[in-house]
Structures are given as structure tokens and as C-alpha cells.
Protein backbone atom coordinates (compact mmCIF):
# COMPACT_ATOMS: atom_id res chain seq x y z
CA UNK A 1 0.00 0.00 0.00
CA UNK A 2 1.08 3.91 -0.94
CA UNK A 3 0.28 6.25 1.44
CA UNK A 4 1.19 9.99 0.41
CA UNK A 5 0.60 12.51 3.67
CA UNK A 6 0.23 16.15 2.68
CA UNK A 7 1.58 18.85 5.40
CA UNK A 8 4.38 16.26 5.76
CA UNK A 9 6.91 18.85 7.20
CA UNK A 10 4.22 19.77 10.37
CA UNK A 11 4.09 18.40 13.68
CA UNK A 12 1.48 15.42 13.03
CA UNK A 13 2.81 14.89 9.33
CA UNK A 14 6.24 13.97 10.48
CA UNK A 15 4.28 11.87 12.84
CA UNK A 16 2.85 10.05 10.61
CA UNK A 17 6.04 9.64 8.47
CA UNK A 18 7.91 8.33 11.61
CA UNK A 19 4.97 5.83 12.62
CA UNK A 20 4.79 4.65 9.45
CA UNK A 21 8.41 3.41 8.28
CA UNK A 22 8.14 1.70 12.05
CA UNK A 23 5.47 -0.06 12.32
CA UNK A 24 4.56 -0.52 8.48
CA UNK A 25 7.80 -0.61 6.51
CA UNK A 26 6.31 -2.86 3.81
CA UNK A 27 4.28 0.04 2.84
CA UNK A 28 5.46 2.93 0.65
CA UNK A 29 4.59 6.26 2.60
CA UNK A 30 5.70 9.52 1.03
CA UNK A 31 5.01 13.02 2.27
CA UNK A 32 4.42 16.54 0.20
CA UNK A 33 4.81 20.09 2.08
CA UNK A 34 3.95 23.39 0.98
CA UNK A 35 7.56 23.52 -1.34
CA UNK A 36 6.92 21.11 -3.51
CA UNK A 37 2.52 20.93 -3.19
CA UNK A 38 1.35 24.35 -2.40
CA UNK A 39 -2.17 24.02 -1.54
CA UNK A 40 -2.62 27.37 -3.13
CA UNK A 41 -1.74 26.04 -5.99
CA UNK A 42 -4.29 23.80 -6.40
CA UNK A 43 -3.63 22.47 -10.47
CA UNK A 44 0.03 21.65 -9.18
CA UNK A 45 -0.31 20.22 -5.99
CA UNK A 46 -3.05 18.05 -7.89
CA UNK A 47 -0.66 16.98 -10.65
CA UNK A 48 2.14 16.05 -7.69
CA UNK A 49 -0.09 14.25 -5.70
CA UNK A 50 -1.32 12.25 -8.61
CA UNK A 51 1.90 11.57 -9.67
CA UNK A 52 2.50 9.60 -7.09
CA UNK A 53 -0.68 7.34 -7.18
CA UNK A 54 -1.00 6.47 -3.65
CA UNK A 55 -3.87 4.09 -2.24
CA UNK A 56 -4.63 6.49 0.20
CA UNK A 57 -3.94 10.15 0.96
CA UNK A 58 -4.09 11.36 4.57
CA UNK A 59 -4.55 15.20 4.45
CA UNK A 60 -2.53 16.79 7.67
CA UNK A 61 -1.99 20.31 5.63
CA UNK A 62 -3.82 23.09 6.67
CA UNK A 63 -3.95 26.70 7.74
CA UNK A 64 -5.03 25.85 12.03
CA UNK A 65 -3.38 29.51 13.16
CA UNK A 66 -7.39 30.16 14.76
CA UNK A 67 -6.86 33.75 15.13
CA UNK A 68 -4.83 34.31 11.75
CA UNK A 69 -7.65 32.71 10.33
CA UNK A 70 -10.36 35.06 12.28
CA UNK A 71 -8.16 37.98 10.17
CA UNK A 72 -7.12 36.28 7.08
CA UNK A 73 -10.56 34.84 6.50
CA UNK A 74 -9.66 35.07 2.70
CA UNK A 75 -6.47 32.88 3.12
CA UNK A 76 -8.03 30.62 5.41
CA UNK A 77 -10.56 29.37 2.63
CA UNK A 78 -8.25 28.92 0.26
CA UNK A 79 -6.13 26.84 1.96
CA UNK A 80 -8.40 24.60 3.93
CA UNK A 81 -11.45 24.66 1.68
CA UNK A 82 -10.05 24.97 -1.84
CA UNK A 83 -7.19 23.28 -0.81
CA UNK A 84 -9.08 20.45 0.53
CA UNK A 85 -10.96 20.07 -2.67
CA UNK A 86 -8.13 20.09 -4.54
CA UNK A 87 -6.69 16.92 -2.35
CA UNK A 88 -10.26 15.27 -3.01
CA UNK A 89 -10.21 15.57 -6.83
CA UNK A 90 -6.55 14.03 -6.72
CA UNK A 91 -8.01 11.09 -4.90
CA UNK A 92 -10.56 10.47 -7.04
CA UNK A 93 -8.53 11.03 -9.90
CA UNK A 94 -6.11 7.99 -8.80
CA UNK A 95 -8.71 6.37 -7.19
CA UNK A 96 -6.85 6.48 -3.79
CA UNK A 97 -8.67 6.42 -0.19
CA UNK A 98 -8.97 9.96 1.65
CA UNK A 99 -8.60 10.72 5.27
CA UNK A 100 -8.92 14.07 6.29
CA UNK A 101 -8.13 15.55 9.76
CA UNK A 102 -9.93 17.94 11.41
CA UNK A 103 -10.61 19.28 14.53
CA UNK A 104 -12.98 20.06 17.98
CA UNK A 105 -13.59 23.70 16.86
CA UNK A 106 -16.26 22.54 14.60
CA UNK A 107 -18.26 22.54 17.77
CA UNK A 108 -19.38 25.39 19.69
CA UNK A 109 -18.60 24.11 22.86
CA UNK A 110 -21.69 24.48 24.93
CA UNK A 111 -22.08 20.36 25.72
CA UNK A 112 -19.12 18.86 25.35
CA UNK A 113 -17.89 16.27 24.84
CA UNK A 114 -18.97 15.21 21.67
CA UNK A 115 -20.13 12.22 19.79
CA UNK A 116 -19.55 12.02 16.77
CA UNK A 117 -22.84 12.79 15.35
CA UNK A 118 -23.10 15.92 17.09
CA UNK A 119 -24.16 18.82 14.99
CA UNK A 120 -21.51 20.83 14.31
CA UNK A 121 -22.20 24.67 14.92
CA UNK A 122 -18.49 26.26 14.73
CA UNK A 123 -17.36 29.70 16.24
CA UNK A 124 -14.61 30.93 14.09
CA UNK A 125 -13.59 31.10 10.71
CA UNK A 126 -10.95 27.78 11.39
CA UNK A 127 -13.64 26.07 12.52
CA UNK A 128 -15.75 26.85 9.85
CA UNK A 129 -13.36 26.35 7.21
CA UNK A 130 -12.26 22.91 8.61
CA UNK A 131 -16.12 21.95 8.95
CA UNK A 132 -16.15 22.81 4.56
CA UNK A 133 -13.51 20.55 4.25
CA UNK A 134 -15.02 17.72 5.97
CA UNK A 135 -18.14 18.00 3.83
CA UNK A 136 -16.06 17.83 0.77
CA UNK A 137 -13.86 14.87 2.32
CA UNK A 138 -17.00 13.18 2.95
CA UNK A 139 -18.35 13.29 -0.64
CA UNK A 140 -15.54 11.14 -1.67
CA UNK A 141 -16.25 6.89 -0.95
CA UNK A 142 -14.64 5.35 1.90
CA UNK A 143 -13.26 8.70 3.12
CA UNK A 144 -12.44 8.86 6.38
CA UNK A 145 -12.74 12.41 8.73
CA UNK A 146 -10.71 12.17 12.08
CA UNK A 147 -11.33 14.76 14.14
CA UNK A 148 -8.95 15.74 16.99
CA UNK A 149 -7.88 18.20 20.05
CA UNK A 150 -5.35 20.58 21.30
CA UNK A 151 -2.41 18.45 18.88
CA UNK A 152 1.40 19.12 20.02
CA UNK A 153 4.23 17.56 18.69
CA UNK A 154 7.91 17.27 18.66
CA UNK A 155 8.27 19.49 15.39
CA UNK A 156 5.79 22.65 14.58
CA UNK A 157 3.97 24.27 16.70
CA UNK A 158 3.45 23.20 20.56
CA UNK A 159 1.72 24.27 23.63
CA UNK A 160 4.13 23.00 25.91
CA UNK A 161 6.71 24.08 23.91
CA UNK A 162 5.81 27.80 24.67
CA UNK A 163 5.10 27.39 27.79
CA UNK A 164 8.63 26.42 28.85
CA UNK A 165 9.77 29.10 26.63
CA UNK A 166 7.77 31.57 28.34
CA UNK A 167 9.07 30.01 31.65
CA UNK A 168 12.58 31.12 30.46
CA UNK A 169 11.85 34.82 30.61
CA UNK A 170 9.20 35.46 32.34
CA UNK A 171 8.01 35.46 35.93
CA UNK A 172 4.64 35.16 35.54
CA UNK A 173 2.42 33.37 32.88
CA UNK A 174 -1.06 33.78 32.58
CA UNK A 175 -3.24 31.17 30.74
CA UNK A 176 -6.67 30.57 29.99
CA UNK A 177 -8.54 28.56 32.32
CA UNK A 178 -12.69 28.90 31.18
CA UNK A 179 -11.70 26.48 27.83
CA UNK A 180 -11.14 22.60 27.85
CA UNK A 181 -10.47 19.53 25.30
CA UNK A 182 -8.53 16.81 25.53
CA UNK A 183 -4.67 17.71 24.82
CA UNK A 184 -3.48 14.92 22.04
CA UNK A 185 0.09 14.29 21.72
CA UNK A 186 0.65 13.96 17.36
CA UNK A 187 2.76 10.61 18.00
CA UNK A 188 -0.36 9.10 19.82
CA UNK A 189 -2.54 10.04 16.93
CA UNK A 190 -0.20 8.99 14.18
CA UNK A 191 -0.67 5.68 15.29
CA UNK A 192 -4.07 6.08 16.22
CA UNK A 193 -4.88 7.25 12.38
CA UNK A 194 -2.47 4.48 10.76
CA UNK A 195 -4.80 1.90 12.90
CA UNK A 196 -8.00 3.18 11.52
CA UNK A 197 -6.27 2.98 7.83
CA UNK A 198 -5.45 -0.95 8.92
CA UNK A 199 -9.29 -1.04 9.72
CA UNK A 200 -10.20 0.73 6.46
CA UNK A 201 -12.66 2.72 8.72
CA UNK A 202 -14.75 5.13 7.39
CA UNK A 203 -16.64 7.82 7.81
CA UNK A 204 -16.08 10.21 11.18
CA UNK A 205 -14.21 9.05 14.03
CA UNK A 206 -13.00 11.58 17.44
CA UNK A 207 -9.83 10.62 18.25
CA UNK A 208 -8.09 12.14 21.19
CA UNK A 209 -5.40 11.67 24.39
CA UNK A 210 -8.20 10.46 27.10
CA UNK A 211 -9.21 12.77 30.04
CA UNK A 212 -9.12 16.63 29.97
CA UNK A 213 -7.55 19.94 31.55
CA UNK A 214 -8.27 23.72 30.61
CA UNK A 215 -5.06 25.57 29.10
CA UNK A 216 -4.19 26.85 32.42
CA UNK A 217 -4.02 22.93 34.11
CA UNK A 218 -2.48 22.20 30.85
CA UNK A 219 0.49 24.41 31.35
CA UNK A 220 0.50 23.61 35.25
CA UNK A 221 1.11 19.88 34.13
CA UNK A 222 3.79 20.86 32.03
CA UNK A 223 5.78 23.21 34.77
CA UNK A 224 4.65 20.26 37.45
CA UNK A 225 5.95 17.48 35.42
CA UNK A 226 9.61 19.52 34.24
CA UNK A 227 9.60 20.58 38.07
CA UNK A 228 9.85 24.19 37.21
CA UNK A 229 9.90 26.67 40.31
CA UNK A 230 9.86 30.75 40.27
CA UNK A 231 7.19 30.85 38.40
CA UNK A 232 3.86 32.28 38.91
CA UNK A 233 1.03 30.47 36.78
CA UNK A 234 -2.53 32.54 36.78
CA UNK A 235 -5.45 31.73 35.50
CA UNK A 236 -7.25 34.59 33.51
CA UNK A 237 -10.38 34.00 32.04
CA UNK A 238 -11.35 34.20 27.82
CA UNK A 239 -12.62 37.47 27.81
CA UNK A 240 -9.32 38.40 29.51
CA UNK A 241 -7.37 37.44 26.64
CA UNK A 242 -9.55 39.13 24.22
CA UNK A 243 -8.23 36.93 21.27
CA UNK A 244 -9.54 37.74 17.76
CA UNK A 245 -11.54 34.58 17.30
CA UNK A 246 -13.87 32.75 19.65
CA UNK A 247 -13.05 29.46 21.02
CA UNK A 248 -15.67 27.12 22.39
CA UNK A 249 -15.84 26.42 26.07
CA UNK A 250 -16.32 22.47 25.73
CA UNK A 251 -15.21 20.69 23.13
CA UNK A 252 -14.18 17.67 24.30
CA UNK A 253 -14.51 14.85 22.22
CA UNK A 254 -16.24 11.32 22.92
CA UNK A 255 -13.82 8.88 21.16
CA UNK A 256 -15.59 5.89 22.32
CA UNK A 257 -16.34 4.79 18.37
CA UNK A 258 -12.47 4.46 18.37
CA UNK A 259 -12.31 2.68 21.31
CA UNK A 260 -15.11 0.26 20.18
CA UNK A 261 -13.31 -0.62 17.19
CA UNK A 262 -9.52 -0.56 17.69
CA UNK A 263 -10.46 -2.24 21.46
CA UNK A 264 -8.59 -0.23 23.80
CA UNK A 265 -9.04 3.55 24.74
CA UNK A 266 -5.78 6.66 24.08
CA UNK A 267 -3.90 6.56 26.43
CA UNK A 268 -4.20 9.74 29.32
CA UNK A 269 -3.24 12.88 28.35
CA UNK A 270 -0.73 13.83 31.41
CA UNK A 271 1.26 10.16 30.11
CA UNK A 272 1.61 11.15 26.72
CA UNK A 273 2.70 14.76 28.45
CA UNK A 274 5.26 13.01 30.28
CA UNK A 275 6.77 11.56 27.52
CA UNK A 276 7.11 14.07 25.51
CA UNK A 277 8.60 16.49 28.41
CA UNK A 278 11.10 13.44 28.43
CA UNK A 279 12.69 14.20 25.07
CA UNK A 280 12.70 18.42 26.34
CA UNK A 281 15.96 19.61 27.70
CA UNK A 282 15.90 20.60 31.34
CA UNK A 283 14.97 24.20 32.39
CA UNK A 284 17.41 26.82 32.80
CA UNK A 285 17.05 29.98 34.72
């Protein structure tokens, strides 16, 4: 099997590189970035994905900046609508298998968590956006949508990350604490995505690091667990931060139709925490 994973040079697509040449090295699995398929570009990144006739295409790339989006609205469509559809009519065109990844923010977060046939009702443009390219995803047979939370990683961009770069020059951090999800560590959903693939699953499934925190216990697990000291955390509240695009209050996910079929739940969120904080260097101050 030939999988071909766009946004290849991002946090989960590296992921999903990594988890594939380990645990399936019999299959080919080949990655595109924005260098060599620009998504706004859509009549070349067609023609490269094509070229490689894959069997299926997992679809990482995307424009997930939420408050860029809230001011690039424009932008925002073009990459993660029109983009989208331009991944879809390469699939079809080489007959390959789609699965699209998308996110919480679809919902508005008034009863989390989720299940998957919620009705959707996002609150921002990313939200909105990523809900357009579901519906196109989903036109396509067999696709498959997989819908996750709060994603860090070991490469692009990461929560904890900035938190324990904030802790390096600053005594006092201030995070939200009136939002939760599940945080989802990209190595745990690589795998999680590559099983679903194995499964040829179909359709929408939530898939997410089990259990919840707010951004503010979020970043307290991170100083906790990297036994930082001298810092004051603070919770402030949404309004507070007065960021350009509204986040939902809820949106956890229920990602027991992942559990049901792959037999065993994700694994907590504060383990998969740990383990990345294990590959971190130690704080300096």
C-alpha cells in the first residue's frame, strides 16, 4: 500500500512519516509540504499528488493559526477549503482512499464532549473552514474524517513548547482557564490514524489523548511534570485574553467509536505529556 501525507513537514505529518516506516515498513509512505505541493496552488499540488498514485492520501496540511484565520478569512478558505478540494479531486482522480483531519472547533462548545454525530455549529472562521472541508472529504467513498484536540508535537507548533519558553523569561504566565479539550500528543494520533487505515474505517471518528484539563491545568502539568519553580502560573479568564476569534468552552470529544473498534481507549493525556517532556531539555534559569 502507498500512502502519500500532505503537510508532511508539520508536527502530526512527520508523525505520521515516523509511525509509518516503524510499524509498516512494507508500505510505501511519502510526504508533500507546501515547497513542492502548495495548496494554493491547487492544479500543481493536484498533478504532484497524482503523480504519485497512492492508495490512500491522509490530508494533515492546513492553515489551524485560529486567530490568523479570524483575520485572514480570505487565506483561510483557500487553503483549507479549496485546498481540501483540490486533495479530493486528486483522490478520485487515482482512485486512492482519503482521510482528512480535522478538529474540535467545529463545535461550539456548549455540551461537550462530543459524539460524533453531534451537529456541528463552529465559532470561528478555522472552525468553519475545517467543517467545509469535511463535507467535501465526505463526498468522496470510503473517506475517512478524524477529528482531533489541542495536537502538540515534537516538530511545529506546541503548547508545551511555549510554555517552557515563556518560563525562560518570564516570571509570571497567565493562561486561559474557562476552555477545555482533551490535549493529544501527534505521535499518539499517528498511530491512532495508521490503525484506523489498517481497519479501512470510514466515515467520522473523534480521536483524542483520554481525560481533559483547561489551558491553564495544561500548562501547570507541564511546569509540574519539568519541576519548574519561580514561576507564577494565573489563570485569567477568555474574555481576559480578548483573542480575535472565539473558542468554544467544551469541546471535548467522545472517542468511544475508536475505542469500540480498535479495542482499547488513548492513552491519558498527562502520560503522553510526560513523555514528551522526556525528550525536552531541562529548564534553565
Amino acid at each position: 500500500m502507498k500512502i502519500t501525507v500532505t503537510g508532511a513537514s508539520g508536527g502530526l505529518g512527520t508523525a505520521l512519516l515516523s509511525a509509518c516506516a516503524r510499524l509498516h515498513p512494507e508500505w510505501g509512505c511519502s510526504g508533500f509540504s507546501r515547497g513542492n505541493a502548495d495548496l494554493m496552488l491547487p492544479l500543481d499540488a493536484i498533478s504532484a499528488i497524482v503523480a504519485q498514485e497512492p492508495d490512500v492520501i491522509i490530508h494533515c496540511a492546513a492553515m489551524t493559526a485560529v486567530d490568523k484565520c479570524e483575520t485572514e478569512a480570505a487565506l483561510a478558505q483557500a487553503v483549507n477549503v479549496e485546498g481540501s478540494r483540490a486533495v479530493a479531486t486528486a483522490a478520485e482522480t487515482v482512485g486512492a482512499r482519503l482521510v482528512y483531519i480535522s478538529t474540535d472547533y467545529v463545535f461550539d462548545g456548549k455540551s461537550g464532549p462530543y459524539p460524533v454525530g453531534a451537529a456541528p455549529s463552529p465559532l470561528n472562521v478555522y472552525g468553519k473552514t475545517k467543517l467545509e472541508g469535511e463535507r467535501i472529504t465526505l463526498e468522496a467513498k470510503d473517506s475517512l474524517v478524524v477529528r482531533t484536540s489541542w495536537l502538540y508535537g515534537k516538530t511545529g507548533k506546541s503548547f508545551p513548547a511555549t510554555v517552557l519558553r515563556l518560563c525562560q523569561t518570564q516570571k509570571e504566565i497567565r493562561m486561559v482557564a474557562d476552555q477545555k479539550s482533551s490535549p493529544t500528543y501527534s505521535e499518539d494520533l499517528a498511530v491512532a490514524i495508521l490503525r484506523l487505515v489498517e481497519k479501512n474505517a470510514a466515515g467520522i471518528f473523534h480521536v483524542s489523548n483520554s481525560g481533559s484539563a483547561s489551558w491553564y491545568e495544561f500548562a501547570k502539568a507541564v511546569m509540574e511534570l519539568k519541576g519548574i519553580k519561580g514561576v507564577k502560573l494565573s489563570p485569567i479568564s477568555s474574555d481576559e485574553l480578548r483573542a480575535a476569534a472565539k473558542r468554544p468552552a467544551d469541546s471535548r470529544l467522545d472517542c468511544g467509536l475508536y475505542s469500540n473498534l480498535i479495542g482499547v481507549p488513548m492513552r491519558d493525556w498527562r502520560d503522553a505529556l510526560a513523555e514528551y517532556l522526556e525528550s525536552c531539555p531541562p529548564e534553565k534559569r
